[in-house]
Structure formats: C-alpha cells, structure tokens
PDB file of N, CA and C in Angstrom:
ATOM      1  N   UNK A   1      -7.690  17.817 -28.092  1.00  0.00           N
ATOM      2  CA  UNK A   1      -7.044  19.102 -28.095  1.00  0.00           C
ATOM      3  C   UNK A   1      -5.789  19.006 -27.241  1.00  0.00           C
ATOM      4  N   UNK A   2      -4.506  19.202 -27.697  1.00  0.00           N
ATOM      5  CA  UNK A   2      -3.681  19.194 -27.225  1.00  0.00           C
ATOM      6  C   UNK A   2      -3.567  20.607 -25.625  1.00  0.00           C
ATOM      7  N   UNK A   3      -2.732  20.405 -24.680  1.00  0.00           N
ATOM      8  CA  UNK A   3      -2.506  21.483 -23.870  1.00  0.00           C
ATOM      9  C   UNK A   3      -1.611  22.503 -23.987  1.00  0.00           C
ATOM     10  N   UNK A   4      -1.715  23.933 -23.406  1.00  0.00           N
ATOM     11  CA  UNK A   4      -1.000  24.168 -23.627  1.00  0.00           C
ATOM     12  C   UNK A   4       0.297  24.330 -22.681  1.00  0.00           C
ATOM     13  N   UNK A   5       1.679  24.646 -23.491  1.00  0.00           N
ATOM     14  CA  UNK A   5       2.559  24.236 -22.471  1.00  0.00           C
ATOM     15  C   UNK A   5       3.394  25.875 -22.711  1.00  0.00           C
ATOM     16  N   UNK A   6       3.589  26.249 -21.506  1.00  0.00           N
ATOM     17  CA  UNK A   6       3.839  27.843 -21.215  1.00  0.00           C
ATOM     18  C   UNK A   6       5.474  27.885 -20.834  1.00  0.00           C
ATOM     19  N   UNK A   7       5.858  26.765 -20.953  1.00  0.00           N
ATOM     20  CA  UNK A   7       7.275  26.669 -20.350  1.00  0.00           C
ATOM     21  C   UNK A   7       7.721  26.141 -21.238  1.00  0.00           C
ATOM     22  N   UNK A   8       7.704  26.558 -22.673  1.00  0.00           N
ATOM     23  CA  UNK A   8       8.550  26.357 -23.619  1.00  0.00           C
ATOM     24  C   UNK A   8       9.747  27.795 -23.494  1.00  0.00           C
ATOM     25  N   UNK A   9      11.126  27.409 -23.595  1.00  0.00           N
ATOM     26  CA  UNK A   9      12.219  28.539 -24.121  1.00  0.00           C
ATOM     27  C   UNK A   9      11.833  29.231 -22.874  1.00  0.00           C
ATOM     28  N   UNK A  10      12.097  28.785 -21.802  1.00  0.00           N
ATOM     29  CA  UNK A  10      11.816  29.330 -20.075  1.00  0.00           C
ATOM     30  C   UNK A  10      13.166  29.359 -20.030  1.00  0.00           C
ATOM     31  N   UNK A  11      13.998  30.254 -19.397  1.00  0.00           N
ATOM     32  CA  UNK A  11      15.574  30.303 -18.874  1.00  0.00           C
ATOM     33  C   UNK A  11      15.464  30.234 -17.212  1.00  0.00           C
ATOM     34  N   UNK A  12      15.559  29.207 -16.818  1.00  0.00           N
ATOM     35  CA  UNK A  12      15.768  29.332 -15.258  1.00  0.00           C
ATOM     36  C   UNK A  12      16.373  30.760 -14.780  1.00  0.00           C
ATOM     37  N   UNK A  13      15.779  31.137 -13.875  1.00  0.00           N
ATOM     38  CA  UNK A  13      16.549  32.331 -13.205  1.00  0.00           C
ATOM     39  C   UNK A  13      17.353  31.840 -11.555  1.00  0.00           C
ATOM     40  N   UNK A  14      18.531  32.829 -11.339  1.00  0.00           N
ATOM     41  CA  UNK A  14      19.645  32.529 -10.309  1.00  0.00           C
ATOM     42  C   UNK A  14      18.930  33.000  -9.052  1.00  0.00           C
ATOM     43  N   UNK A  15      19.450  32.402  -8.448  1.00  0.00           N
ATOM     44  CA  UNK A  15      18.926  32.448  -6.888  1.00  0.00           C
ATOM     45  C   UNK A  15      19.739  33.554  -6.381  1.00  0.00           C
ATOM     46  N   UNK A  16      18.932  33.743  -5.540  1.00  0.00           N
ATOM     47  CA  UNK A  16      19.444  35.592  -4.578  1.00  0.00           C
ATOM     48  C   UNK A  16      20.706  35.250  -4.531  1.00  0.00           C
ATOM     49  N   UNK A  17      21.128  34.109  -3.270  1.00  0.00           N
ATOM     50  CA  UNK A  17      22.365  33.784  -3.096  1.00  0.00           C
ATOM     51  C   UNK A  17      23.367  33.481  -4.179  1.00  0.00           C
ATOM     52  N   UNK A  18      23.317  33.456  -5.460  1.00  0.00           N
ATOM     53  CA  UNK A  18      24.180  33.791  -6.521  1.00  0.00           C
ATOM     54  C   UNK A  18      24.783  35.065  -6.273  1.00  0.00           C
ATOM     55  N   UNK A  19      26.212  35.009  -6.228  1.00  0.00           N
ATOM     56  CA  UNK A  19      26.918  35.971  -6.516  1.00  0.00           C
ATOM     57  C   UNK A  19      27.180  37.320  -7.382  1.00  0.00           C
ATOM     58  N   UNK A  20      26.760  36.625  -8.732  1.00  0.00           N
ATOM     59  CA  UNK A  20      26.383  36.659 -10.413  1.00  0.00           C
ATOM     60  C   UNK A  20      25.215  37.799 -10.273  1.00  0.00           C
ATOM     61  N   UNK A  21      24.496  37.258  -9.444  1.00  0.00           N
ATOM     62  CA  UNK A  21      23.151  37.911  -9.281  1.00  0.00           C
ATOM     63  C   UNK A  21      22.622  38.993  -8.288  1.00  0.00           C
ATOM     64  N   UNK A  22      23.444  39.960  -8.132  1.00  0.00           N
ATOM     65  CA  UNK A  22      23.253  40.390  -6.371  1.00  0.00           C
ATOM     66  C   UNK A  22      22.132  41.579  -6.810  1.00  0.00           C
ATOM     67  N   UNK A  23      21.344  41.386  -7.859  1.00  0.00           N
ATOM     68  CA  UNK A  23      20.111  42.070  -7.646  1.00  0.00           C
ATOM     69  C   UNK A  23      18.701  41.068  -7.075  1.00  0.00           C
ATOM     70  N   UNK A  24      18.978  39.782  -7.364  1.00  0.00           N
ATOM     71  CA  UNK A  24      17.634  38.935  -6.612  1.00  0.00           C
ATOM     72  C   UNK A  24      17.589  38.213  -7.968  1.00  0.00           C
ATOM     73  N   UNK A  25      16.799  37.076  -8.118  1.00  0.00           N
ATOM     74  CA  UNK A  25      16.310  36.237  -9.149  1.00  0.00           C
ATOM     75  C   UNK A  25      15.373  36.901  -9.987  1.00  0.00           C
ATOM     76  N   UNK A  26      14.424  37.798  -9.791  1.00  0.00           N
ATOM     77  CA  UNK A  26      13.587  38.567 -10.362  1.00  0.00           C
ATOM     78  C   UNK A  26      13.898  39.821 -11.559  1.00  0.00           C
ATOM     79  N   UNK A  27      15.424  39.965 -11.049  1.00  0.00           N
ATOM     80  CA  UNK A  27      16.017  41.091 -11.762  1.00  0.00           C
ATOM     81  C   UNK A  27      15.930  40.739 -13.272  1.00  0.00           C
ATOM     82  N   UNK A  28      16.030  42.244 -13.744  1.00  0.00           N
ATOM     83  CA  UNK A  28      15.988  41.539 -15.709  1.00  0.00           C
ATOM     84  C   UNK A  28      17.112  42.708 -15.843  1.00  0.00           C
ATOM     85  N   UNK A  29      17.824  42.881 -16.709  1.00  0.00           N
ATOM     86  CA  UNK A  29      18.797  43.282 -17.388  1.00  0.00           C
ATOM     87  C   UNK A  29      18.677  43.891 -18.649  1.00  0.00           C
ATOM     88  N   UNK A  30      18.475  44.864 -19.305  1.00  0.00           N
ATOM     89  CA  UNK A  30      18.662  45.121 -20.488  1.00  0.00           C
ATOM     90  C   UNK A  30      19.474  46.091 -21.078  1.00  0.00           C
ATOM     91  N   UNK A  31      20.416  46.018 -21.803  1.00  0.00           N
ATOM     92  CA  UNK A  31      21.520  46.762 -22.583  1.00  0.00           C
ATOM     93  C   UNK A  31      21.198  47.795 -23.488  1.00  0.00           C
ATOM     94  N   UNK A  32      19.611  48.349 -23.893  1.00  0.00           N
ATOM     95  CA  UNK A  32      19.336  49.145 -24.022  1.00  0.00           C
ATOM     96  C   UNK A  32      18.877  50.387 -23.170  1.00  0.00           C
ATOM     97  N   UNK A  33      19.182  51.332 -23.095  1.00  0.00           N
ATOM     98  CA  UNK A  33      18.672  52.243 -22.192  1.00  0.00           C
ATOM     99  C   UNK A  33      17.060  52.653 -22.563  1.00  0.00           C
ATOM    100  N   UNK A  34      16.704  53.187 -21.069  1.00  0.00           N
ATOM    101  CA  UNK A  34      14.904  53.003 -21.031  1.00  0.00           C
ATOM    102  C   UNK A  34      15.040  54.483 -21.926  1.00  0.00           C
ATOM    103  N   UNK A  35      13.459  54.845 -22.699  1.00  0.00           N
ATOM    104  CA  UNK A  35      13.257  55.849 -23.604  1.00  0.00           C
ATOM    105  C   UNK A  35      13.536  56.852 -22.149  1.00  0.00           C
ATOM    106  N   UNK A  36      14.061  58.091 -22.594  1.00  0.00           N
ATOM    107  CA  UNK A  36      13.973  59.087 -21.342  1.00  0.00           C
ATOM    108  C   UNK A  36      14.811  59.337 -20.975  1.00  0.00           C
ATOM    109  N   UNK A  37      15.979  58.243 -20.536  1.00  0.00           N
ATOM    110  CA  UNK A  37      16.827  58.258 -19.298  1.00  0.00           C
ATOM    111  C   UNK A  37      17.872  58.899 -19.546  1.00  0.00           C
ATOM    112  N   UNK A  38      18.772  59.085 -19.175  1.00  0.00           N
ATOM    113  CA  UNK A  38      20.566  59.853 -19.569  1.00  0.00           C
ATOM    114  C   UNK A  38      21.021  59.086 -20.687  1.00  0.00           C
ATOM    115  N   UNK A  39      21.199  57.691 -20.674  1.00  0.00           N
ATOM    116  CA  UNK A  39      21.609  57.239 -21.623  1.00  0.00           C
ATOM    117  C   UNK A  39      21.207  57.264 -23.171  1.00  0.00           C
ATOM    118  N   UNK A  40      20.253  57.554 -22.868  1.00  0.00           N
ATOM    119  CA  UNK A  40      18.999  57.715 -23.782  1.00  0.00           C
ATOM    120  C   UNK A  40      19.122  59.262 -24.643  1.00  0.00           C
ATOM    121  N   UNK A  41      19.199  60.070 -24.036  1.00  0.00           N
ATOM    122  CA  UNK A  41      19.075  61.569 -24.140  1.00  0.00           C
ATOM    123  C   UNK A  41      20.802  61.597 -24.726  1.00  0.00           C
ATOM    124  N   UNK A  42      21.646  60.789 -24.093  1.00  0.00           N
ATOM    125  CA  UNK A  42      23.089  60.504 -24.505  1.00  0.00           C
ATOM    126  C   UNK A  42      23.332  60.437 -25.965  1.00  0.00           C
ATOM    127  N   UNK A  43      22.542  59.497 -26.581  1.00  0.00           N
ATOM    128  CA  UNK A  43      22.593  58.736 -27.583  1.00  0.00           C
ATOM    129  C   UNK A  43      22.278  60.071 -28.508  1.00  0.00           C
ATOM    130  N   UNK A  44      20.934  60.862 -28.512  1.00  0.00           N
ATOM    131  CA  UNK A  44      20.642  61.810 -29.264  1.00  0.00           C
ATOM    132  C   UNK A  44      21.359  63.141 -29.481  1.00  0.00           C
ATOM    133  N   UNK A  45      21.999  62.978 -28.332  1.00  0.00           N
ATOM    134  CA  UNK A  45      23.133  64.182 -28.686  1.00  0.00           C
ATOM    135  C   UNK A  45      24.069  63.650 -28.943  1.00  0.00           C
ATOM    136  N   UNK A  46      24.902  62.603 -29.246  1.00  0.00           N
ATOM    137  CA  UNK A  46      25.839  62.279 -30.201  1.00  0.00           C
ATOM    138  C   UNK A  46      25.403  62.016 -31.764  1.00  0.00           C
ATOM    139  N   UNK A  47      25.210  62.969 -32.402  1.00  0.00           N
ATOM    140  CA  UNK A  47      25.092  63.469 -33.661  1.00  0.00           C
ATOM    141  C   UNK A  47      23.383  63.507 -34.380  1.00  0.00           C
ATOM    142  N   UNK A  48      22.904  62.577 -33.637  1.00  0.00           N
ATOM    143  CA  UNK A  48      21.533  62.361 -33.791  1.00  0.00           C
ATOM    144  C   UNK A  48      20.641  63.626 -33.758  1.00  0.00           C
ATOM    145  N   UNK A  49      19.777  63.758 -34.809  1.00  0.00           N
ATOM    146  CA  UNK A  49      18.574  64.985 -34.053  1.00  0.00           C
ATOM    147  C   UNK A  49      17.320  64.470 -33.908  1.00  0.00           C
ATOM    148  N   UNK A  50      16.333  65.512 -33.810  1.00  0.00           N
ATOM    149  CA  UNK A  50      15.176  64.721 -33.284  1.00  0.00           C
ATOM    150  C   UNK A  50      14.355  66.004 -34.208  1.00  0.00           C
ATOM    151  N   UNK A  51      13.649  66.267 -34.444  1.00  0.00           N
ATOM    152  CA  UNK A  51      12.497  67.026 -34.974  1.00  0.00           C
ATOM    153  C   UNK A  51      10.917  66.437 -35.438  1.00  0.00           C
ATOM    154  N   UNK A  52       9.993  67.902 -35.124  1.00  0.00           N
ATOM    155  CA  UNK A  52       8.818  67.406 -34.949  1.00  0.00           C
ATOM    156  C   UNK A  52       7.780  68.202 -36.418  1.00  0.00           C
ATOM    157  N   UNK A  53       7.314  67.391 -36.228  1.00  0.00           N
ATOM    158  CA  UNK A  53       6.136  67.839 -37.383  1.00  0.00           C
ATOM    159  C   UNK A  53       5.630  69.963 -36.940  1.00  0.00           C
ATOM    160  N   UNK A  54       5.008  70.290 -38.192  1.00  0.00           N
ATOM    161  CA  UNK A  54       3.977  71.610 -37.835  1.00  0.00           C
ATOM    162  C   UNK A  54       2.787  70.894 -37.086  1.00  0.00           C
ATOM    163  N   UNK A  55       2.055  69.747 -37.507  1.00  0.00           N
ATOM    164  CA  UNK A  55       1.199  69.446 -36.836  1.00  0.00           C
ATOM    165  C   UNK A  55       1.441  69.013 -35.486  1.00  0.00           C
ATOM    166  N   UNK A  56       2.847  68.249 -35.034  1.00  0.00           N
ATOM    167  CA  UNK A  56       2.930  68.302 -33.799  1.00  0.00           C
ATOM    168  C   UNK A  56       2.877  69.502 -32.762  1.00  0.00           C
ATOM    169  N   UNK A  57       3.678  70.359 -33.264  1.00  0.00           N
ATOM    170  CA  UNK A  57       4.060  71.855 -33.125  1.00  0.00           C
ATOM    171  C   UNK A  57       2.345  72.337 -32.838  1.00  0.00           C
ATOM    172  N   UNK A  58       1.756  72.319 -33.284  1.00  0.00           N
ATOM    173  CA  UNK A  58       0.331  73.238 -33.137  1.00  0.00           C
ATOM    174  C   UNK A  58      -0.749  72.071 -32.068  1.00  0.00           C
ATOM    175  N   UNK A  59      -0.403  71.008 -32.075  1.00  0.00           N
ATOM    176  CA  UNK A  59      -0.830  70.560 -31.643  1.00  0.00           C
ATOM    177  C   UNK A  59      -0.306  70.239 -29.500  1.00  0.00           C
ATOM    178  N   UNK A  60       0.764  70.379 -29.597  1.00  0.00           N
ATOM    179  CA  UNK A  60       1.057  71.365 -28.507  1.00  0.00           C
ATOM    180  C   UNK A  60       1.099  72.347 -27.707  1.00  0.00           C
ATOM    181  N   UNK A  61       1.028  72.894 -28.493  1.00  0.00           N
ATOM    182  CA  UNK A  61       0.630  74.154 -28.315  1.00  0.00           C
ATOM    183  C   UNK A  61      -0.848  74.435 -28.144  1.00  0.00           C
ATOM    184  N   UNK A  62      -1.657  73.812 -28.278  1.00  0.00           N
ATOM    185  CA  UNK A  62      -3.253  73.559 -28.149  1.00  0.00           C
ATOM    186  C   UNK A  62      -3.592  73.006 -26.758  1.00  0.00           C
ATOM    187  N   UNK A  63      -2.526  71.858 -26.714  1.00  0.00           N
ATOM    188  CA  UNK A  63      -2.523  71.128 -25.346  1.00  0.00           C
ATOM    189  C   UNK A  63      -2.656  72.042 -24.173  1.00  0.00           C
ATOM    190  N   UNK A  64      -0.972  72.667 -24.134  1.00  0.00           N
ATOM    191  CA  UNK A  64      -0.569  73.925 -23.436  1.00  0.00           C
ATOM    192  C   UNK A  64      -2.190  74.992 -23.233  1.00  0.00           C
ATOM    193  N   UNK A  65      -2.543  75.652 -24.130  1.00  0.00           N
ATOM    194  CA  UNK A  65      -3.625  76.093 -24.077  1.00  0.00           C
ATOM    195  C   UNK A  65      -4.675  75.828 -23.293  1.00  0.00           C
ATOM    196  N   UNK A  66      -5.139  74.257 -23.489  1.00  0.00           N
ATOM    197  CA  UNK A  66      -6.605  73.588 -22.777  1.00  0.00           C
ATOM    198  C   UNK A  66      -5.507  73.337 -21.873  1.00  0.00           C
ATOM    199  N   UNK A  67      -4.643  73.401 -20.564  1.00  0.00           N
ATOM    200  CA  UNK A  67      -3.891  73.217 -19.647  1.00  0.00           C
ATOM    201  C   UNK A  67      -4.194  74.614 -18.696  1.00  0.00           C
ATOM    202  N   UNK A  68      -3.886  75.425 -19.355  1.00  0.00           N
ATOM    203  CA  UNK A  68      -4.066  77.306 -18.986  1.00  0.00           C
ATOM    204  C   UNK A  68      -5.648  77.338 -18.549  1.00  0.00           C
ATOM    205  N   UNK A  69      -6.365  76.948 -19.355  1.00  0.00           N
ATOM    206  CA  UNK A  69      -8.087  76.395 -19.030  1.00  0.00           C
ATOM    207  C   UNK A  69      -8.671  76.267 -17.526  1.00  0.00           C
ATOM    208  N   UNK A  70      -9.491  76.945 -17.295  1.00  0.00           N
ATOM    209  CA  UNK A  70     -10.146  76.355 -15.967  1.00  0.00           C
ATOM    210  C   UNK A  70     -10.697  75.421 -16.180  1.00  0.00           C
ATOM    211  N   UNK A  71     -10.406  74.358 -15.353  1.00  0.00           N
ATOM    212  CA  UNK A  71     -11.697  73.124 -15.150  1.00  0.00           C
ATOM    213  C   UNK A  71     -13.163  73.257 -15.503  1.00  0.00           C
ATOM    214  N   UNK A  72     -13.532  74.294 -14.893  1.00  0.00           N
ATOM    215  CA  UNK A  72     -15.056  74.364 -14.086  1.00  0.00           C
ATOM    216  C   UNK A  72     -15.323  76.026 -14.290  1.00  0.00           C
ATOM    217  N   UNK A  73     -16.328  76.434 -15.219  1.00  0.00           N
ATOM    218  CA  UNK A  73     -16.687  77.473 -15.288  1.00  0.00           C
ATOM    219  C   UNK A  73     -17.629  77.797 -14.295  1.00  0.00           C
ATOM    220  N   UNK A  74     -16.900  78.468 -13.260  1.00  0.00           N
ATOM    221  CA  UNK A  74     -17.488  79.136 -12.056  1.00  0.00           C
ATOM    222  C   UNK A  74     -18.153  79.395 -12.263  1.00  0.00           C
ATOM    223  N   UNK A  75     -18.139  80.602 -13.083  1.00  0.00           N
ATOM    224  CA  UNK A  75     -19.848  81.917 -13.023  1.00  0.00           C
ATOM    225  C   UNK A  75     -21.255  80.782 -13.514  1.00  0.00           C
ATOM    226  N   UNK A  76     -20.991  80.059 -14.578  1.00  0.00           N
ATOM    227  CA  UNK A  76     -22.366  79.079 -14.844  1.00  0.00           C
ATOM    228  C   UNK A  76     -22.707  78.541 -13.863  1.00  0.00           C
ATOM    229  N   UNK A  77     -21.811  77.963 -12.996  1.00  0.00           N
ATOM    230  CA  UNK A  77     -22.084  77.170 -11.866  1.00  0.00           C
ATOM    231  C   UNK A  77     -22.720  77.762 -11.157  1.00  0.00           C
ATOM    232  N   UNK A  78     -22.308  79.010 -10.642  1.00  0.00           N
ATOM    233  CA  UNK A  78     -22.769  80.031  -9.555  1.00  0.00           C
ATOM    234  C   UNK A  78     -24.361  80.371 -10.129  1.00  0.00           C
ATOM    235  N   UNK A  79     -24.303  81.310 -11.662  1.00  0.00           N
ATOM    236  CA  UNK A  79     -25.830  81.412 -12.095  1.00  0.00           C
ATOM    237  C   UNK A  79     -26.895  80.125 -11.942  1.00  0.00           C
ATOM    238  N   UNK A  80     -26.076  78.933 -12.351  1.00  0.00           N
ATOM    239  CA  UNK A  80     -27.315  77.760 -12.297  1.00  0.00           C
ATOM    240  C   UNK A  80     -27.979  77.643 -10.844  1.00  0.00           C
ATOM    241  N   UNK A  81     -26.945  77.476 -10.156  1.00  0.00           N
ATOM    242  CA  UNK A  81     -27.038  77.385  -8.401  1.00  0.00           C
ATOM    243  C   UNK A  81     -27.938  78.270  -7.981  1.00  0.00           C
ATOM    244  N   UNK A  82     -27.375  79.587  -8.105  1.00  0.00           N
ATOM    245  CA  UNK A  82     -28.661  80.702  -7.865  1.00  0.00           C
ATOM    246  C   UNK A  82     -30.198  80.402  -8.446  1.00  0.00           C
ATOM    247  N   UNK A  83     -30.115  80.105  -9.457  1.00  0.00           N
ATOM    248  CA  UNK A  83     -31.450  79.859 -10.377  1.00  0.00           C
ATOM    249  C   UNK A  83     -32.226  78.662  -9.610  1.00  0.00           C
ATOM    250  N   UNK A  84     -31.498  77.643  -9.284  1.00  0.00           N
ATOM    251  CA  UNK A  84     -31.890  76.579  -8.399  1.00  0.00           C
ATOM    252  C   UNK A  84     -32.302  76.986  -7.149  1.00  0.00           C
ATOM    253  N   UNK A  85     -31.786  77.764  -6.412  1.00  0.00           N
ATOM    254  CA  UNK A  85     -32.272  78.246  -5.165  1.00  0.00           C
ATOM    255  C   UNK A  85     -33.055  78.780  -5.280  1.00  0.00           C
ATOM    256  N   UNK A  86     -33.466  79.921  -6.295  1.00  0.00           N
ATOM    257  CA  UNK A  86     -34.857  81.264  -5.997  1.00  0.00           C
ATOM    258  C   UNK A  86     -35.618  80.428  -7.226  1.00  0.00           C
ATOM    259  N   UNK A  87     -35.518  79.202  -7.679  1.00  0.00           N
ATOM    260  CA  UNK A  87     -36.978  78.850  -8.560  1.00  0.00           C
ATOM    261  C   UNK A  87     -36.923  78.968  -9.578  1.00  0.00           C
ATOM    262  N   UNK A  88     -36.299  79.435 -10.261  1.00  0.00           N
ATOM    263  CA  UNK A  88     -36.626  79.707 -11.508  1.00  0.00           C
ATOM    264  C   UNK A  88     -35.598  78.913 -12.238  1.00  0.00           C
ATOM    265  N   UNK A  89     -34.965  78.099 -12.259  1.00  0.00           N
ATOM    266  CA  UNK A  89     -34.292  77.511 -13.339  1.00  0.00           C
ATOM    267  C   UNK A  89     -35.527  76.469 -13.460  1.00  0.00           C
ATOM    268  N   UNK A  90     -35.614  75.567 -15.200  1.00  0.00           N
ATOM    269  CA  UNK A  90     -36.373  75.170 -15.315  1.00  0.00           C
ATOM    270  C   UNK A  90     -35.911  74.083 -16.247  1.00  0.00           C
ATOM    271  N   UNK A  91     -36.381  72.854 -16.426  1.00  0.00           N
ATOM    272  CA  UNK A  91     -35.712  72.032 -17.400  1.00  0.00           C
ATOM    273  C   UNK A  91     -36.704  71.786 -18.433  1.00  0.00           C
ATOM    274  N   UNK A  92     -35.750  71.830 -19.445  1.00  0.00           N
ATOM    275  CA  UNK A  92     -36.580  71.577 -20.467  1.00  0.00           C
ATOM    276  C   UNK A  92     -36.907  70.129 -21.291  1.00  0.00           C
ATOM    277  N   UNK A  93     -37.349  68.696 -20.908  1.00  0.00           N
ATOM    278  CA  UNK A  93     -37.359  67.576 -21.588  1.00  0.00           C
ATOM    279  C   UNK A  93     -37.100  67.536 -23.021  1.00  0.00           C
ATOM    280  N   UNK A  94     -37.985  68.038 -23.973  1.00  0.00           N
ATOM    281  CA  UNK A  94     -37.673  68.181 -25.266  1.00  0.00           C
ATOM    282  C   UNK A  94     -36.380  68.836 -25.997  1.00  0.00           C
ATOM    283  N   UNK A  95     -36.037  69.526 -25.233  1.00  0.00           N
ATOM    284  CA  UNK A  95     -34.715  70.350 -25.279  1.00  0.00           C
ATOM    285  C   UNK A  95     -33.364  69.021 -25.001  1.00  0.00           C
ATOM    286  N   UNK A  96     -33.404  68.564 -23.801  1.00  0.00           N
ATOM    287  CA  UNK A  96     -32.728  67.976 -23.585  1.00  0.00           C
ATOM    288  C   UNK A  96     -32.817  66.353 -24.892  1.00  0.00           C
ATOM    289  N   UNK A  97     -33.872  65.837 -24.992  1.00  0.00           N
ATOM    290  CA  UNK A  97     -33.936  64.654 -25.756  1.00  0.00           C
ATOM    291  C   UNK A  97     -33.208  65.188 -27.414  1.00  0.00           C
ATOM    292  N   UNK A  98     -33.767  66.406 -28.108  1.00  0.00           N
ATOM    293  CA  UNK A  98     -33.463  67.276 -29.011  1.00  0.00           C
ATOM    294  C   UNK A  98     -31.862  67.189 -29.241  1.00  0.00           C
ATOM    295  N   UNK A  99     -31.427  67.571 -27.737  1.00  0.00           N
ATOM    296  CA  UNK A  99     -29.975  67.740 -27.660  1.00  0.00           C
ATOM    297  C   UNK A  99     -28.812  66.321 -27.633  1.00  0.00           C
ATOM    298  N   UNK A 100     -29.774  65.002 -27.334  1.00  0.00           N
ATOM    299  CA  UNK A 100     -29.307  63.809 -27.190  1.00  0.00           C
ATOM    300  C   UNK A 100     -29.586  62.796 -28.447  1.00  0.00           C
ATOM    301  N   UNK A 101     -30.313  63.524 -29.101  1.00  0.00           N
ATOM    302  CA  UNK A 101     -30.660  62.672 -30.648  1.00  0.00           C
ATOM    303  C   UNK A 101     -29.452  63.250 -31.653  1.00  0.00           C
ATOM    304  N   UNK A 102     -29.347  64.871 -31.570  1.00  0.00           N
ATOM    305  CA  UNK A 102     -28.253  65.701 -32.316  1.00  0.00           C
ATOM    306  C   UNK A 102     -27.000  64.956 -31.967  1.00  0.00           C
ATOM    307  N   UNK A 103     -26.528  64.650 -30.908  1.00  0.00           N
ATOM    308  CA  UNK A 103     -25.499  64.216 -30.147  1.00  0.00           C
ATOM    309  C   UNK A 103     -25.119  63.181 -31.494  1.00  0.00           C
ATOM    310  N   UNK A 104     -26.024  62.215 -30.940  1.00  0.00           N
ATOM    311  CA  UNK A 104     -26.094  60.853 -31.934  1.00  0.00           C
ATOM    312  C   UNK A 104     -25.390  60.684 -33.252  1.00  0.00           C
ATOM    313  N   UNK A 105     -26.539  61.579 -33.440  1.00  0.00           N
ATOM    314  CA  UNK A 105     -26.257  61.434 -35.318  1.00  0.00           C
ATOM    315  C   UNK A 105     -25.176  62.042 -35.664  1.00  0.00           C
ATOM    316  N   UNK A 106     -24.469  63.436 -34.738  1.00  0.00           N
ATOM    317  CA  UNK A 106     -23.108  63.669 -35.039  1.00  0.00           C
ATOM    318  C   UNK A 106     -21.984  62.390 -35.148  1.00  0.00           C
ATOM    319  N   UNK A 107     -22.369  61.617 -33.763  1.00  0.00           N
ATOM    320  CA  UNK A 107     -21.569  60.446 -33.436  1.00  0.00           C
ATOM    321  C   UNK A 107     -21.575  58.934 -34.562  1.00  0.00           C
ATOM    322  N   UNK A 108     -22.538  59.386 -34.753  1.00  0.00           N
ATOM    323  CA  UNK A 108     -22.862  57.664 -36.007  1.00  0.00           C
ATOM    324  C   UNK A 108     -22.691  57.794 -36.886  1.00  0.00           C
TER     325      UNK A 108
END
C-alpha cells in the first residue's frame, strides 16, 4: 500500500518578517468578500435583487413566533410541584410505556 503524501500542491507560506506579508505567515487572502459583509451587501445593491419564497416568508414568520414563546410553562411547573409536595401527583407506568411505544411508531 502505497503512503499517503499530504504535501502535494503545498505553496510555502512568507515569513512574518516579509514585507509582502505584514499580516504573519498564517494570513490567507481572499478577493471575494465574506457572505454578510459591506462588500457583500455592496454587490446586491448594484442592480442585483434578492427575493424569498412564500414558504420562506411563513416560515419566518413561525420562527419569529416560537421566539415570542416562553421556554418553560410556568403554571405546569408550579401545578406539578405543588402536586409533588401535598402527595398527590401520581405516575402512571402504563401510561408512560403507552406514550413511548406511540412515540415510536410515529418515528419509524
């Protein structure tokens, strides 16, 4: 089995002390602008447009929505808690296994 060799089409990089180079040897360069940036946002307003789907559109807007969302539905929390303290909450095994087989077969 031959090895493999990782330093094929390797370009030496310039040493700090290069002139050429006064960002460091590590630096990379690219003539495209990053997605996002001014240059970027530049490009699309010189004549370019941009438009989005209805499904993007609603689907944003959904996002936005589950964002507005509380985390953590307090009051259940609070009723379970209570129920836990004075006794009476109660678990149900069959309920729960019931609820983890349904799970399943939705999933498979």
């Amino acid at each position: 089995m031959n090895p493999v060799d990782n330093n094929i089409n390797v370009r030496p990089t310039r040493s700090d002390s290069d002139p050429v180079n006064r960002r460091g040897a590590d630096a990379v360069t690219n003539s495209r602008p990053a997605p996002g940036s001014a240059k970027d946002a530049a490009s699309v307003s010189d004549g370019e447009s941009v438009s989005i789907t209805g499904t993007a559109t609603e689907l944003l807007s959904l996002e936005n929505q589950l964002k507005a969302l509380p985390g953590v539905d307090q009051a259940r929390v609070d009723s379970i808690r209570e129920a836990i303290s004075n006794g009476s909450y109660s678990v149900d095994p069959e309920r729960i296994v019931d609820s983890l087989l349904k799970s399943e077969v939705e999933l498979g």
